[in-house]
N, C-alpha and C. Protein backbone atom coordinates (compact mmCIF):
# COMPACT_ATOMS: atom_id res chain seq x y z
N UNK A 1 18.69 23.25 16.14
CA UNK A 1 19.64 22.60 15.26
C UNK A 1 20.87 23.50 15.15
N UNK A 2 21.93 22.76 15.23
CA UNK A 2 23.25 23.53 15.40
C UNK A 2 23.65 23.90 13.62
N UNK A 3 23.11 23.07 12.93
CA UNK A 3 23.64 23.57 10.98
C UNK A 3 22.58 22.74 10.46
N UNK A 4 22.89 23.68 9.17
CA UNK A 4 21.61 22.72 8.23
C UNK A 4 21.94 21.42 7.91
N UNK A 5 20.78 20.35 7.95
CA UNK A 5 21.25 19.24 7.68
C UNK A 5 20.48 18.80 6.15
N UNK A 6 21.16 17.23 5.86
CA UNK A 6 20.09 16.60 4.90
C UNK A 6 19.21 15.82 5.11
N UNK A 7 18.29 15.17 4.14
CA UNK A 7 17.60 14.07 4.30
C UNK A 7 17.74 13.55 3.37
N UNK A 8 16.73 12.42 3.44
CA UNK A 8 17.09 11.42 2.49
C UNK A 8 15.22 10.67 1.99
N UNK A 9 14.69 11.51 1.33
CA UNK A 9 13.22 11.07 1.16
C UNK A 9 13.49 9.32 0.94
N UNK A 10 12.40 8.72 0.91
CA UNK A 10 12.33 7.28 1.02
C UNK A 10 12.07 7.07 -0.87
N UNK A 11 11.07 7.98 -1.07
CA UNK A 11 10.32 7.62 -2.48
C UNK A 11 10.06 9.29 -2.75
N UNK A 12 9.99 9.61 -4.19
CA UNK A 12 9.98 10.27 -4.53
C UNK A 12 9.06 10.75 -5.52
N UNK A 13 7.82 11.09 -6.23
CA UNK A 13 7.77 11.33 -7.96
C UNK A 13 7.16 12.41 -8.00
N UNK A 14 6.35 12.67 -8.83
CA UNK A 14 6.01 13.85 -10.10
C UNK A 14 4.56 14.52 -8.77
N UNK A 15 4.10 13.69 -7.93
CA UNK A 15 2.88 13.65 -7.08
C UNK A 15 2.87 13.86 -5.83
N UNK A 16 3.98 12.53 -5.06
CA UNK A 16 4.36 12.28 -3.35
C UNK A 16 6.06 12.64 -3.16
N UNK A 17 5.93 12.68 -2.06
CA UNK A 17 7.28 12.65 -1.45
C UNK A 17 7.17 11.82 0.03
N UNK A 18 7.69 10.66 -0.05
CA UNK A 18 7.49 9.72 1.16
C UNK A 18 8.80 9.91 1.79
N UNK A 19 8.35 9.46 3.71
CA UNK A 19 9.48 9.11 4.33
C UNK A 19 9.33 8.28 4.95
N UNK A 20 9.96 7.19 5.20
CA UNK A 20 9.61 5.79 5.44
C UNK A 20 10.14 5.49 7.32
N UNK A 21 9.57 5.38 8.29
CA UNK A 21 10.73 5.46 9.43
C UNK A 21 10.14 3.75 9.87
N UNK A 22 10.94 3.26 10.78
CA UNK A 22 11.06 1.66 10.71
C UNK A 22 10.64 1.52 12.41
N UNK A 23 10.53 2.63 13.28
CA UNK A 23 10.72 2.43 14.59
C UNK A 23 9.86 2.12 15.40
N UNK A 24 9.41 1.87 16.93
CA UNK A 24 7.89 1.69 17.27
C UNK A 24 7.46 3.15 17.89
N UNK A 25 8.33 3.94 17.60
CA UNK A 25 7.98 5.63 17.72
C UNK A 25 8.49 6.21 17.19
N UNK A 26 7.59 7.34 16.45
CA UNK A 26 8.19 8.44 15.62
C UNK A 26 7.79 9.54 15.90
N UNK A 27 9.11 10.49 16.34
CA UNK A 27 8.92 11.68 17.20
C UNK A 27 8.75 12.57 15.80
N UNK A 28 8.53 13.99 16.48
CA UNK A 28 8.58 15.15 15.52
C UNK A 28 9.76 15.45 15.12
N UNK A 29 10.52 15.17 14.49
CA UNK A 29 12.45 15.81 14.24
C UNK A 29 12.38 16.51 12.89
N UNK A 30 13.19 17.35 12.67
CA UNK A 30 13.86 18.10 11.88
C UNK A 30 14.09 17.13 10.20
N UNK A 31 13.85 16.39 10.33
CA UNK A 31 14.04 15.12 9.30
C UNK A 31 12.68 14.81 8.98
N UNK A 32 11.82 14.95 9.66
CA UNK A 32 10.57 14.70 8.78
C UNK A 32 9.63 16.12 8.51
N UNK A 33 9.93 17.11 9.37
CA UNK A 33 9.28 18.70 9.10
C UNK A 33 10.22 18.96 8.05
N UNK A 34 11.53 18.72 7.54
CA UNK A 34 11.97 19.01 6.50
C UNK A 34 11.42 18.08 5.19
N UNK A 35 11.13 17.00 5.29
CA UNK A 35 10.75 16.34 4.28
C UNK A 35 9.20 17.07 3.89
N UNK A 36 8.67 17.02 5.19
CA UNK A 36 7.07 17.76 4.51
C UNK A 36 7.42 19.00 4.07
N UNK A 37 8.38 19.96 4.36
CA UNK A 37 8.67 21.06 3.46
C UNK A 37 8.96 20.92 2.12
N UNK A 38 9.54 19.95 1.95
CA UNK A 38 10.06 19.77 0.60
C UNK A 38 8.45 19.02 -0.37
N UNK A 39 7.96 18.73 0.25
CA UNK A 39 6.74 18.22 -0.12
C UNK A 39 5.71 19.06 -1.02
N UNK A 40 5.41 19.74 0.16
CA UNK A 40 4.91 21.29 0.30
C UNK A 40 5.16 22.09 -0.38
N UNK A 41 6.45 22.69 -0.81
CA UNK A 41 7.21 23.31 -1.39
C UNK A 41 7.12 23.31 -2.95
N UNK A 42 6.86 21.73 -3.49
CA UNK A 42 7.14 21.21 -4.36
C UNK A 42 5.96 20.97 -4.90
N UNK A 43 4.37 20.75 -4.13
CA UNK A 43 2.92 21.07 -4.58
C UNK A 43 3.15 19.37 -4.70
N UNK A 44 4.03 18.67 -3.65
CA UNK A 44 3.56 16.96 -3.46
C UNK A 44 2.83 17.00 -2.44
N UNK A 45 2.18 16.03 -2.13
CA UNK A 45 1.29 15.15 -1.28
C UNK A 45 2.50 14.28 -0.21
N UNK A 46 3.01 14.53 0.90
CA UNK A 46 3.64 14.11 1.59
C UNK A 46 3.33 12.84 2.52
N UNK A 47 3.87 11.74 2.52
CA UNK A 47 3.73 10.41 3.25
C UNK A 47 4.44 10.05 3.97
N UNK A 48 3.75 9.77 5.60
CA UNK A 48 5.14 9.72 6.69
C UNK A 48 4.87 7.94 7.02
N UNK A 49 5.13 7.03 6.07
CA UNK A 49 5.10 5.71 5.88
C UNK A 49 5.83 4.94 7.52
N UNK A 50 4.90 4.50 7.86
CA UNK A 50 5.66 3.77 9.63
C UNK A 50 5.08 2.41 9.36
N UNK A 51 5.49 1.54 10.33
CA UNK A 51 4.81 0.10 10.83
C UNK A 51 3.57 0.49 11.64
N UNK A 52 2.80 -0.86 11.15
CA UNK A 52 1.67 -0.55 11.41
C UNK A 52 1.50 -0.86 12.98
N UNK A 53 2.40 -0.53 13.85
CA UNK A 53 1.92 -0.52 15.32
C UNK A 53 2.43 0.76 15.51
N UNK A 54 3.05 1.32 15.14
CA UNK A 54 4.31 2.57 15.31
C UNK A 54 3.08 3.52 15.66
N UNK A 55 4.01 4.19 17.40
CA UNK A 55 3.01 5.55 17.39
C UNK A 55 4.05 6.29 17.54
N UNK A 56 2.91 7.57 16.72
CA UNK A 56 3.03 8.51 16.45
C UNK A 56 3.12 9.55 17.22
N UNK A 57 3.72 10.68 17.86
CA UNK A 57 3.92 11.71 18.81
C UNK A 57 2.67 12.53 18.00
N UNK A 58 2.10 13.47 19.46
CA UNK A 58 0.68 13.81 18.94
C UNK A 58 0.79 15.20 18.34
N UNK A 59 2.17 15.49 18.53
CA UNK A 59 2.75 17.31 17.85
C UNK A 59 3.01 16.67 16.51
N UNK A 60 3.48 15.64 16.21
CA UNK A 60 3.67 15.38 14.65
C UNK A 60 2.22 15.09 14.05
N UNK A 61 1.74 14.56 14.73
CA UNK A 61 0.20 14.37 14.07
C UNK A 61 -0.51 15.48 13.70
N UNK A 62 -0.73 16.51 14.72
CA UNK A 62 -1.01 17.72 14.30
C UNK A 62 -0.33 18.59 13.43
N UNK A 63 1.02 18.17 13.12
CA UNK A 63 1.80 19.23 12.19
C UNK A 63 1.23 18.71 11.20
N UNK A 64 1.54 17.55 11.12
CA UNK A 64 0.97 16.77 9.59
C UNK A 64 -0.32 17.50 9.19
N UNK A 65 -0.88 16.79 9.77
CA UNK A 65 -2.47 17.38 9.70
C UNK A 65 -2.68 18.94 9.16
N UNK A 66 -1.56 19.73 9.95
CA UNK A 66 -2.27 21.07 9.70
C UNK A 66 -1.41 21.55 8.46
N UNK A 67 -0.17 20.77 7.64
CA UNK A 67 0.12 21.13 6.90
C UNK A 67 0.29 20.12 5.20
N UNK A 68 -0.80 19.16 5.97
CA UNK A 68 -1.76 18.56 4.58
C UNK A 68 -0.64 17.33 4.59
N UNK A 69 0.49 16.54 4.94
CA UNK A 69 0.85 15.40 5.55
C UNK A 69 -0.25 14.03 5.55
N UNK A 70 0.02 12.98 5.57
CA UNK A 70 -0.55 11.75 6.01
C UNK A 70 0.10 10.68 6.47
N UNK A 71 -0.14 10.04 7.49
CA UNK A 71 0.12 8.42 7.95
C UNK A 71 -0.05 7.51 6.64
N UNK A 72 0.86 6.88 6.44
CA UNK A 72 0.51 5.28 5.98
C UNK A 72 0.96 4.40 6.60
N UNK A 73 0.38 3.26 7.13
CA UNK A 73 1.01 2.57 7.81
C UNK A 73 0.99 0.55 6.90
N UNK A 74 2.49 0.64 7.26
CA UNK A 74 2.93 -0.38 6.65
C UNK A 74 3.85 -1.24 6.69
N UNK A 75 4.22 -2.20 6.59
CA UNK A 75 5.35 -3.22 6.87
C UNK A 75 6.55 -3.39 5.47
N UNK A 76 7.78 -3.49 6.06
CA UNK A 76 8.36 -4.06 4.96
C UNK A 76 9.42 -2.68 4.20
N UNK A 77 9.05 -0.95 4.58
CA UNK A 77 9.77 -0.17 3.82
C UNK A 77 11.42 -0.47 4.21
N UNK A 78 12.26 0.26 3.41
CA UNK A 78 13.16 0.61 3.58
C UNK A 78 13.61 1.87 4.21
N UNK A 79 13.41 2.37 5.59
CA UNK A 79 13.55 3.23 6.34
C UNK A 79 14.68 4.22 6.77
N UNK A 80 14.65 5.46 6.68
CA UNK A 80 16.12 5.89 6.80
C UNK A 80 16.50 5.98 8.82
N UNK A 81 17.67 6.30 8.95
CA UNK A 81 18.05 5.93 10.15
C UNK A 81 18.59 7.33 10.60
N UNK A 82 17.73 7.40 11.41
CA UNK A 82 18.01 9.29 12.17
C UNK A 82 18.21 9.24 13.71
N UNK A 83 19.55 9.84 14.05
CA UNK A 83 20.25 9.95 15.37
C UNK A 83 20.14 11.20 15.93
N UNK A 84 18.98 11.17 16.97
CA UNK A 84 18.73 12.54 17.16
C UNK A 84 18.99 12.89 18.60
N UNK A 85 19.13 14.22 19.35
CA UNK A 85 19.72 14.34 20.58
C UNK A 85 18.03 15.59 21.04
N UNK A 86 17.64 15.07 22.43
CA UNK A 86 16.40 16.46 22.66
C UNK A 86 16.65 16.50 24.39
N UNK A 87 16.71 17.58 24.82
CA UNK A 87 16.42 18.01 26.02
C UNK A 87 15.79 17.30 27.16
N UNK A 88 15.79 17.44 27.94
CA UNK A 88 14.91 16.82 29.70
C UNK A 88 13.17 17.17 29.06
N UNK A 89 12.93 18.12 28.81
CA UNK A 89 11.66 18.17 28.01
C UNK A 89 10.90 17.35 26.84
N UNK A 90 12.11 16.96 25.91
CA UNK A 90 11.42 16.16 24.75
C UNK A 90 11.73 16.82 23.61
N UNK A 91 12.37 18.08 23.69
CA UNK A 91 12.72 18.92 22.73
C UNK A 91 13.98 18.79 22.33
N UNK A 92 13.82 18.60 20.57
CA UNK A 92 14.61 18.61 20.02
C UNK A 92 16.08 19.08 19.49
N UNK A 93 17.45 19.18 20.23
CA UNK A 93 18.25 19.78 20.23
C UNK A 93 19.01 19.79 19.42
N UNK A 94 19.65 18.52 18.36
CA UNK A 94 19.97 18.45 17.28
C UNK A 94 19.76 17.03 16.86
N UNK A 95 19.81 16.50 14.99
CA UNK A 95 19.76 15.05 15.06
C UNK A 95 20.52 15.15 13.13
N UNK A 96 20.82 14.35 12.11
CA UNK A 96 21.02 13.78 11.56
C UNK A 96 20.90 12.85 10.88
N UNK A 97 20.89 12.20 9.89
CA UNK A 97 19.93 11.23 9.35
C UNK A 97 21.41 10.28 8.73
N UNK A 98 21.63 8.83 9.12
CA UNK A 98 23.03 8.42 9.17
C UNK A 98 22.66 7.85 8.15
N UNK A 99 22.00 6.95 7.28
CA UNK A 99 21.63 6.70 6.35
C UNK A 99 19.73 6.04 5.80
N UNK A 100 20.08 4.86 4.76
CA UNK A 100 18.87 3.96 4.61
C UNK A 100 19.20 2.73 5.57
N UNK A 101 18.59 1.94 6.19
CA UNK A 101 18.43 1.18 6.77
C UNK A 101 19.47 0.29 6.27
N UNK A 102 19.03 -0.20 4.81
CA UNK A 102 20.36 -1.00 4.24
C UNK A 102 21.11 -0.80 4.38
N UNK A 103 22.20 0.11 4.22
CA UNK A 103 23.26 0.87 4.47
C UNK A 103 23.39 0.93 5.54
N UNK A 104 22.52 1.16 6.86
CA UNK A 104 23.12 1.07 8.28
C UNK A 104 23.49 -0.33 8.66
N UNK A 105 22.81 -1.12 8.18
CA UNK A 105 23.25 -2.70 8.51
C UNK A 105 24.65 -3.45 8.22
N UNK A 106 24.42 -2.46 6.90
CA UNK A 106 26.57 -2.98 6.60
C UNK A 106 26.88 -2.11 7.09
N UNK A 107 27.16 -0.97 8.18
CA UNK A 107 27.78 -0.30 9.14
C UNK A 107 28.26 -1.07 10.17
N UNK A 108 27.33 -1.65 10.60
CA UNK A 108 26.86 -2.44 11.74
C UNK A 108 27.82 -3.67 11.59
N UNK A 109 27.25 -4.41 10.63
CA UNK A 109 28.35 -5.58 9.99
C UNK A 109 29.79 -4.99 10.25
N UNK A 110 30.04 -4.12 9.72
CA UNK A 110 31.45 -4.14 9.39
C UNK A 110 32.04 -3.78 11.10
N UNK A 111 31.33 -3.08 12.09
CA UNK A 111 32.35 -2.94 13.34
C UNK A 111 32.57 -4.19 14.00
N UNK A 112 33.02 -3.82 14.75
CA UNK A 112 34.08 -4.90 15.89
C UNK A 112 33.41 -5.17 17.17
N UNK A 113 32.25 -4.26 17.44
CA UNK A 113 31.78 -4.11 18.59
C UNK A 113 30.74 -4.71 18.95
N UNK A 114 30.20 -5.81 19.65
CA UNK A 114 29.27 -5.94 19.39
C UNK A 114 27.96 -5.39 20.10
N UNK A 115 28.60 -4.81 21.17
CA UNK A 115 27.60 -3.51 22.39
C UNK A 115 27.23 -2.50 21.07
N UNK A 116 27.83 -1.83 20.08
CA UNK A 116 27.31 -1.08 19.04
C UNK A 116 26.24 -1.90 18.30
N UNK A 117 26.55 -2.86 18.10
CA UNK A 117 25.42 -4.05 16.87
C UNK A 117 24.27 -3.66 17.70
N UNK A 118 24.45 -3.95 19.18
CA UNK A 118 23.69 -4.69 19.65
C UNK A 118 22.27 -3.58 19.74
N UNK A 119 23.13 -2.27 20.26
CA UNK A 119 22.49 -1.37 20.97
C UNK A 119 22.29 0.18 19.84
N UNK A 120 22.87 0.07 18.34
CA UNK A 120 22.72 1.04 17.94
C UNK A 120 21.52 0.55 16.50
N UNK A 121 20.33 0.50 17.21
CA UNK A 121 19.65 0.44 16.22
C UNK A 121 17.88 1.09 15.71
N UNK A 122 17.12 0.89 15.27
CA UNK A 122 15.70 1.95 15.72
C UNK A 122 15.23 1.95 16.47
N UNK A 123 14.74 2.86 17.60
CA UNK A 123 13.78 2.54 18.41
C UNK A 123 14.98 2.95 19.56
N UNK A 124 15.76 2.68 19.67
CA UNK A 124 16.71 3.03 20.80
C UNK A 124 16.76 4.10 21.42
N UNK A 125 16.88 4.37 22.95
CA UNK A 125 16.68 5.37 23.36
C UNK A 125 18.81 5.21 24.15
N UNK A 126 18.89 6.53 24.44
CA UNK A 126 20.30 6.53 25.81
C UNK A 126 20.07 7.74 26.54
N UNK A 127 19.53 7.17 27.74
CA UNK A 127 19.91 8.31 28.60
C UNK A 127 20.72 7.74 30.14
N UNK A 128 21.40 9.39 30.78
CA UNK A 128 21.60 8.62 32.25
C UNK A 128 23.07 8.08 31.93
N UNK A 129 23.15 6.73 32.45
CA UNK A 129 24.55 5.55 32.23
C UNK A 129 24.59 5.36 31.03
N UNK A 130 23.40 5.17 30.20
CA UNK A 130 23.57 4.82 29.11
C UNK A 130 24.25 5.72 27.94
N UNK A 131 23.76 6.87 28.27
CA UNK A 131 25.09 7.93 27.40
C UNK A 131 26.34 7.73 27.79
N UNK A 132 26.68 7.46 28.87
CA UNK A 132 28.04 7.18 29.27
C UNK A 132 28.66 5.88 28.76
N UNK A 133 27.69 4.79 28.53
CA UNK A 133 28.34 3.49 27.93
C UNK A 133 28.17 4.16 26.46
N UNK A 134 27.53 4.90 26.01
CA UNK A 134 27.51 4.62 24.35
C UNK A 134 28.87 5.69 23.96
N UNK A 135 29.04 6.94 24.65
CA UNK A 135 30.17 7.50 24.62
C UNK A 135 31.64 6.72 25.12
N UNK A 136 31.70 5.55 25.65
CA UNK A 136 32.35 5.06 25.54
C UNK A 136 33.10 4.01 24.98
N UNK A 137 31.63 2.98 23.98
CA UNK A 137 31.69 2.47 22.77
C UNK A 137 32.02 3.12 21.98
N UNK A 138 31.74 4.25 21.45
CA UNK A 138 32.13 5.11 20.39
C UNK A 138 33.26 5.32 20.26
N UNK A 139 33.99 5.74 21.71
CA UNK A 139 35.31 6.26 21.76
C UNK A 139 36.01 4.93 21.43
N UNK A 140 36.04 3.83 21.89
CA UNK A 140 37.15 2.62 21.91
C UNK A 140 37.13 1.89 20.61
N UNK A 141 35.78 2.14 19.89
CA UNK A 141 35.50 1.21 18.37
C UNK A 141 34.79 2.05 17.85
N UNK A 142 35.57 3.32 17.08
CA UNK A 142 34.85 4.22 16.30
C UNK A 142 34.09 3.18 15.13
N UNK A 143 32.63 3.70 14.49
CA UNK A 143 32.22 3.45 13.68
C UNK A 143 32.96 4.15 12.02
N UNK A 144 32.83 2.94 11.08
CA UNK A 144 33.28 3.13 9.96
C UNK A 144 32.68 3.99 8.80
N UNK A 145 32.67 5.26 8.35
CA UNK A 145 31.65 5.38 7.38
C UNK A 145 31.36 6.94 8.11
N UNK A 146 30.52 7.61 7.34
CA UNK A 146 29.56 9.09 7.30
C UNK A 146 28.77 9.34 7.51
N UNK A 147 28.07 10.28 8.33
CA UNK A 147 26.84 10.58 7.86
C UNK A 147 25.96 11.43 6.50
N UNK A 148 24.90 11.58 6.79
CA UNK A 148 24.95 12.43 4.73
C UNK A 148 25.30 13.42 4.63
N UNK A 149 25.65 13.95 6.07
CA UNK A 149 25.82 15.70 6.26
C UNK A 149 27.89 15.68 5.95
N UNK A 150 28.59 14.38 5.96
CA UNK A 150 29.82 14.08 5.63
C UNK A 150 30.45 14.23 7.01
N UNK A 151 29.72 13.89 8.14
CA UNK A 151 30.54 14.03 9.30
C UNK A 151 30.83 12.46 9.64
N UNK A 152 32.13 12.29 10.36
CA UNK A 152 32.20 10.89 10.73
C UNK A 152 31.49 10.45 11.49
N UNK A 153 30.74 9.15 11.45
CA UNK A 153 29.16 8.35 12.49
C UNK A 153 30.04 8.79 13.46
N UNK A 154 31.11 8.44 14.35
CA UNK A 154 31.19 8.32 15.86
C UNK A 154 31.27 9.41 16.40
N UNK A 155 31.87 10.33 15.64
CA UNK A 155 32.50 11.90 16.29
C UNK A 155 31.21 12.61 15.92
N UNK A 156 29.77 12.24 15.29
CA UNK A 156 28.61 12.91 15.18
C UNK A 156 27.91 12.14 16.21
N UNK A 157 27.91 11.21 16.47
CA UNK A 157 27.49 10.69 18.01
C UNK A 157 28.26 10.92 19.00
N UNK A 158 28.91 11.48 19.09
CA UNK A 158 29.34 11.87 20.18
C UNK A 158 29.28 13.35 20.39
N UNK A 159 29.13 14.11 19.30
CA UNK A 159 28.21 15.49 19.76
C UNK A 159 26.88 15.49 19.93
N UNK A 160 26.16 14.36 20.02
CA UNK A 160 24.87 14.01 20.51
C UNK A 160 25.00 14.12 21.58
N UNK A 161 25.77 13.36 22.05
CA UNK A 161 26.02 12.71 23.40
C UNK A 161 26.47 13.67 24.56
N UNK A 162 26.99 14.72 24.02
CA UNK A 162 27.54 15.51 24.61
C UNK A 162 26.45 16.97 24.76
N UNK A 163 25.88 16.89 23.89
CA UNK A 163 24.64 17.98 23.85
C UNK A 163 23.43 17.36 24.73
N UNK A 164 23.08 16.22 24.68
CA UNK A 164 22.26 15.57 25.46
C UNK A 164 22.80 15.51 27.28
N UNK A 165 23.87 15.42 27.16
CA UNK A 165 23.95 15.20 28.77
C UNK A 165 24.45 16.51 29.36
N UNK A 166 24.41 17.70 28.46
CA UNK A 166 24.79 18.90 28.69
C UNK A 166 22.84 19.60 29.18
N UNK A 167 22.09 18.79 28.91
CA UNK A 167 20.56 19.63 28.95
C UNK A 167 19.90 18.43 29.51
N UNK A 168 20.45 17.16 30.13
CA UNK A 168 19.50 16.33 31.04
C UNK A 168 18.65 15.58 29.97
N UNK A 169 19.13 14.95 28.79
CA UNK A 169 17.92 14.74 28.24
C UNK A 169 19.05 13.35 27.68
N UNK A 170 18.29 13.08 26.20
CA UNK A 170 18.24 11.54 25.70
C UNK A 170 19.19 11.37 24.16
N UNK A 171 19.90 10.60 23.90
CA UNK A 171 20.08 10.26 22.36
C UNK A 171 18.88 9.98 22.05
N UNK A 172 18.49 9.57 20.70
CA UNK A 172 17.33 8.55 20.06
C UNK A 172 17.88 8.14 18.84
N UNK A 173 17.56 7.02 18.58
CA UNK A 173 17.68 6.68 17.26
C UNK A 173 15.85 6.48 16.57
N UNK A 174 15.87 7.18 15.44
CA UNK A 174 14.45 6.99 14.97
C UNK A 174 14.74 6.32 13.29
């Protein structure tokens, strides 16, 4: 990770600390080992809330596991939306958390583009041409709005984009 970032727990109280992800894969990122820290930290019971087909990467399963974490699996959360960049390996090089799901949708709404609607949403992978078309959506119809870290969405996707095709590897959206 190039700077510290934020997150954005899903649910919160006196007991758990949930993070809700919406995608049909959920890798290990910096956004959910930080949420179980804060979990941890805090003497909560941490919940990595997915759809109930969603798999799970088998290094997050074991982190969970070995640092007292759990699966719930479920339909229907409100999921936050994390743009992450990892290596030809799978490894994680940097990522960001752009908002709650709600909030990404009136993002979405509000551009001009509809190759962004179409193509910037969970579950999405870019590698190859496809970093090259999304760096070039970005550039011609910047997105409107922040991420939580206060960087602008397009010019923070596009240091994805640029870190990713600098190490052979992938955007993701999770």
């Amino acid at each position: 990770m190039s700077r510290p970032r934020g997150v954005i727990p899903s649910f919160s109280n006196d007991t758990q600390l949930a993070l809700c992800k919406g995608g049909p894969r959920v890798r290990n990122t910096y956004e959910v080992r930080l949420c179980l820290y804060f979990a941890v930290k805090n003497g909560k019971e941490f919940l990595l809330v997915v759809n109930p087909s969603a798999r799970i990467d088998a290094d997050l399963e074991a982190h969970l596991d070995a640092h007292g974490g759990r699966v719930v699996r479920a339909d229907g959360a409100n999921h936050s939306v994390y743009f992450g960049a990892e290596d030809s390996s799978g490894g994680e090089i940097d990522g960001w958390v752009a908002s709650a799901a709600d909030q990404w949708s009136k993002v979405l709404g509000r551009s001009t583009s509809h190759w962004l609607k179409e193509n910037l949403v969970v579950g999405r992978e870019f590698h190859g041409d496809d970093l090259a078309g999304l760096r070039t959506e970005c550039r011609k119809v910047p997105l409107e709005g922040m991420n939580i870290d206060d960087e602008p969405l397009s010019e923070a996707i596009l240091k994805l984009v640029r870190a990713a095709e600098a190490m052979a590897g992938r955007v993701f959206i999770q």
